[in-house]
N, C-alpha and C. Protein backbone atom coordinates (compact mmCIF):
# COMPACT_ATOMS: atom_id res chain seq x y z
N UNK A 1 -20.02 64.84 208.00
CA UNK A 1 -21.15 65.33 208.73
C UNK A 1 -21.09 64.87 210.19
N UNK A 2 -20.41 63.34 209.94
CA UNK A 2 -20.64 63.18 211.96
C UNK A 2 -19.30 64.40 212.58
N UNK A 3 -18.47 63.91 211.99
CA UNK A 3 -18.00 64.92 212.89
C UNK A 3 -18.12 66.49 213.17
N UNK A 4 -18.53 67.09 212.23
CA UNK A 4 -19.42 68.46 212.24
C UNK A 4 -20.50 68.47 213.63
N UNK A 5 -21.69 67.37 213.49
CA UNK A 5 -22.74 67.81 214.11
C UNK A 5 -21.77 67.30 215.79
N UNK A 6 -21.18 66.48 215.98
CA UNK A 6 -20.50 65.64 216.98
C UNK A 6 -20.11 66.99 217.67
N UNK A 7 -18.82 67.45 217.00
CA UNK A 7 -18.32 68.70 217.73
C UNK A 7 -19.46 70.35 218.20
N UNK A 8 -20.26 70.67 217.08
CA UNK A 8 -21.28 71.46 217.24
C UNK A 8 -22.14 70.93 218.66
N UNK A 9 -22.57 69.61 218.75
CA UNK A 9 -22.74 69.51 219.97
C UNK A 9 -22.22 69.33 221.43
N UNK A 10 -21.06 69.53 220.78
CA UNK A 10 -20.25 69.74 222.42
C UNK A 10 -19.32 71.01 222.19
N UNK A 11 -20.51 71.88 221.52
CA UNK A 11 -20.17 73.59 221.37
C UNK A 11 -19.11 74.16 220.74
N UNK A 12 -18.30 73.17 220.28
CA UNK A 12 -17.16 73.20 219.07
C UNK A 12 -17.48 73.56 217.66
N UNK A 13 -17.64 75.04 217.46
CA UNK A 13 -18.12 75.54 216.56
C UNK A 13 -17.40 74.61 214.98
N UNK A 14 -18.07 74.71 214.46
CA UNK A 14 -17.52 74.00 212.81
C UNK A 14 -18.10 74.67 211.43
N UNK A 15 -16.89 74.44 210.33
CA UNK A 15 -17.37 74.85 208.92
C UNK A 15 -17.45 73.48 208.10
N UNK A 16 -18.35 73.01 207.57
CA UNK A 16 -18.36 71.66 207.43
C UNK A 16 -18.61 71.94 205.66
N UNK A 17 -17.30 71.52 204.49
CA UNK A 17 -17.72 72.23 203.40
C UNK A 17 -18.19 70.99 202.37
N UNK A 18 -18.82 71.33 201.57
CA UNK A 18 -19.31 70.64 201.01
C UNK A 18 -20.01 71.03 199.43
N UNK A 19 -19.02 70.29 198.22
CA UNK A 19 -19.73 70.67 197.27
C UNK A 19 -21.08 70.75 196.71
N UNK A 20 -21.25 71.74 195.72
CA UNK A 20 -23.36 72.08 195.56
C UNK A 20 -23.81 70.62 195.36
N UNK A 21 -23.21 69.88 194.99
CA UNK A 21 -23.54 68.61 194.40
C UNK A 21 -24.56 67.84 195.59
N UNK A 22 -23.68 67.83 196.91
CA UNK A 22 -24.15 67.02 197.75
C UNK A 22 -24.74 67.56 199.32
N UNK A 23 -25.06 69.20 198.79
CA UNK A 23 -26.04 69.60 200.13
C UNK A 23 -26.72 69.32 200.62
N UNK A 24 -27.87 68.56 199.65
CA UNK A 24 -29.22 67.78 200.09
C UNK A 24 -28.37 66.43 200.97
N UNK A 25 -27.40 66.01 200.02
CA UNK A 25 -27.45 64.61 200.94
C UNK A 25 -26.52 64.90 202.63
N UNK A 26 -26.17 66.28 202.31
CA UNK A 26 -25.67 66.47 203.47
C UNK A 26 -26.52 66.78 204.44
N UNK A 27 -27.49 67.59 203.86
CA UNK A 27 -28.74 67.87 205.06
C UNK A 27 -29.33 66.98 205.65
N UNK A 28 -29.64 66.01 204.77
CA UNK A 28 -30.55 64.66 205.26
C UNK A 28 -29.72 63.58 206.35
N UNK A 29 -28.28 64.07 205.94
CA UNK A 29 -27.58 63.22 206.93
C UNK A 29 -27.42 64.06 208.44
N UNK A 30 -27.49 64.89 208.38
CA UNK A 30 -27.48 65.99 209.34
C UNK A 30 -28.92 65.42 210.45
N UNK A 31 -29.99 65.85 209.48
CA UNK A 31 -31.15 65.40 210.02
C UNK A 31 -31.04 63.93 210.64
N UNK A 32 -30.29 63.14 210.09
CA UNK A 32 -30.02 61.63 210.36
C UNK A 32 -29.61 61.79 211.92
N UNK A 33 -28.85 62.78 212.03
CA UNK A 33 -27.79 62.58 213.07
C UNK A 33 -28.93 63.90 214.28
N UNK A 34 -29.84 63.66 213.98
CA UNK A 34 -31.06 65.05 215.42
C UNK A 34 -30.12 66.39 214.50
N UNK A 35 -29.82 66.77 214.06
CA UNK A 35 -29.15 68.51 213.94
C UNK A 35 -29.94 68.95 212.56
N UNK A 36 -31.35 68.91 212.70
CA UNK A 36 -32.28 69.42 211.74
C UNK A 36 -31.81 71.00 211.58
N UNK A 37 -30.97 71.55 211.80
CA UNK A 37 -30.37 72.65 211.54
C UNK A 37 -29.28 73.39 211.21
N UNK A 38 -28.20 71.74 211.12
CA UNK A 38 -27.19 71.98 210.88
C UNK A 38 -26.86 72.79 209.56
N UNK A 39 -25.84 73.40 209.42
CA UNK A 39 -25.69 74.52 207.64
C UNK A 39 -24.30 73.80 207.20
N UNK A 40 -24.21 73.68 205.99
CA UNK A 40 -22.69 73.43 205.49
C UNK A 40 -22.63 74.84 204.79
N UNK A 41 -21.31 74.63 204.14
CA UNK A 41 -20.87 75.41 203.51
C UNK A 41 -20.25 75.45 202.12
N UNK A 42 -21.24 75.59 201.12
CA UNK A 42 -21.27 75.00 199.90
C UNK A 42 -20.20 75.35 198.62
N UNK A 43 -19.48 74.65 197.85
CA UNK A 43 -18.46 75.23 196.84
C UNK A 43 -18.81 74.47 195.58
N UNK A 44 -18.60 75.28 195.02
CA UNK A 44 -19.47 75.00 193.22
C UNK A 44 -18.41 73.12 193.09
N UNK A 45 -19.71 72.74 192.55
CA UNK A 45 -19.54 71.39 192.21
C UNK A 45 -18.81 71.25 190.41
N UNK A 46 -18.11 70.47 190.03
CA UNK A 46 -17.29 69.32 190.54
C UNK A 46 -15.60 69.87 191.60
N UNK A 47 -15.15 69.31 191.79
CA UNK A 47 -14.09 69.92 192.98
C UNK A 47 -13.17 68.61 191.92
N UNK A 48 -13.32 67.81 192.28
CA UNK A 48 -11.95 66.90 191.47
C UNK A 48 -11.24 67.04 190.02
N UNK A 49 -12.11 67.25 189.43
CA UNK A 49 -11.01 68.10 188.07
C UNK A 49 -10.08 69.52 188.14
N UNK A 50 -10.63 69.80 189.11
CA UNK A 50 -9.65 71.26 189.11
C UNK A 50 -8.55 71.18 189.45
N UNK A 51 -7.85 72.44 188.95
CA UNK A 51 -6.64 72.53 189.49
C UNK A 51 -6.05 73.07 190.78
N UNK A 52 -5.03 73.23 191.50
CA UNK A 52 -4.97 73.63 192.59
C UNK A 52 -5.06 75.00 192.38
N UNK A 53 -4.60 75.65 191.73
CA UNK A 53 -5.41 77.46 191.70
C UNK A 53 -6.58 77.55 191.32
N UNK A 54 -7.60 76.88 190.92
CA UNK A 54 -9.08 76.68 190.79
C UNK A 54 -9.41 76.30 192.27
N UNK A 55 -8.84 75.31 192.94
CA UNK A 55 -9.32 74.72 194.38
C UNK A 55 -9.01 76.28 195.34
N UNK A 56 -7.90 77.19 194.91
CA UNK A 56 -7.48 77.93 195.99
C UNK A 56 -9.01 79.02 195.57
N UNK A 57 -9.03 79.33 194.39
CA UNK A 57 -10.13 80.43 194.16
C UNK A 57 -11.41 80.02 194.88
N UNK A 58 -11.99 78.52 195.13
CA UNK A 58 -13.03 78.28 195.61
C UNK A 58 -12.83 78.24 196.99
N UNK A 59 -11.75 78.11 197.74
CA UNK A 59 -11.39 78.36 199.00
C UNK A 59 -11.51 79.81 199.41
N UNK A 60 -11.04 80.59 198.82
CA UNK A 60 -10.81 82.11 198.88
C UNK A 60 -12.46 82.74 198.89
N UNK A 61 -13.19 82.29 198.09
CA UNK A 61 -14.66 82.42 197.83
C UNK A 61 -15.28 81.82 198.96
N UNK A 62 -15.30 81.16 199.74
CA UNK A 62 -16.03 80.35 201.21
C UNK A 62 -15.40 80.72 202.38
N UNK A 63 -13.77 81.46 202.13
CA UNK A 63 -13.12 82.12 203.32
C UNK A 63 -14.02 82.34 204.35
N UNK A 64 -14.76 83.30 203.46
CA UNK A 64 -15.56 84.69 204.84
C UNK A 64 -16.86 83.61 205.61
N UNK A 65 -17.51 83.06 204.89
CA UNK A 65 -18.34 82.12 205.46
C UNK A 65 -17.70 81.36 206.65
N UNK A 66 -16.52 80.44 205.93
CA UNK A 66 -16.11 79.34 207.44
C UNK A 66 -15.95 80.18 208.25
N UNK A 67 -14.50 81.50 208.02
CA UNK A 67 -14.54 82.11 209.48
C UNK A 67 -15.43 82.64 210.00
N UNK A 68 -16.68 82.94 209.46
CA UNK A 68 -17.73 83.31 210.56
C UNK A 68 -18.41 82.16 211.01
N UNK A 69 -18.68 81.16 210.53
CA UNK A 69 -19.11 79.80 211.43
C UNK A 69 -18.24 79.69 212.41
N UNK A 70 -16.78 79.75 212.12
CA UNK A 70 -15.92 79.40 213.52
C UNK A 70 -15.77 80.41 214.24
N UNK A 71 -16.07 81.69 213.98
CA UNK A 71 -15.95 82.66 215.43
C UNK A 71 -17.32 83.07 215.49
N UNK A 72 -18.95 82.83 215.40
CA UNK A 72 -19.90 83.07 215.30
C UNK A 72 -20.46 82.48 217.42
């Protein structure tokens, strides 16, 4: 999160991803840091048991999101 809101404020667009698990605690840290508006970009929770073609399908599924945070 710091480095997300860090770069967003010096206009360095970012996709900051983050499993469903820990959005809230990502928001609140967001809020921690002044960026009461910051957005992540959420991928079905748990992420560590999977396999790497399970990790690529949840990548492939958040594609379209990051690249529009980073060219938005």
């Amino acid at each position: 999160m710091h480095d997300g809101v860090f770069f967003e404020d010096h206009g360095i667009p970012t996709a900051t991803v983050v499993s469903s698990e820990f959005v809230g605690a990502a928001a609140a840290q967001a809020r921690a840091l002044g960026a009461d508006d910051y957005r992540t970009v959420a991928v079905a929770h748990p992420i560590q048991p999977l396999t790497r073609e399970e990790v690529r399908v949840l990548a492939d599924e958040a594609y379209g999101e990051i690249l529009a945070r980073l060219t938005a």
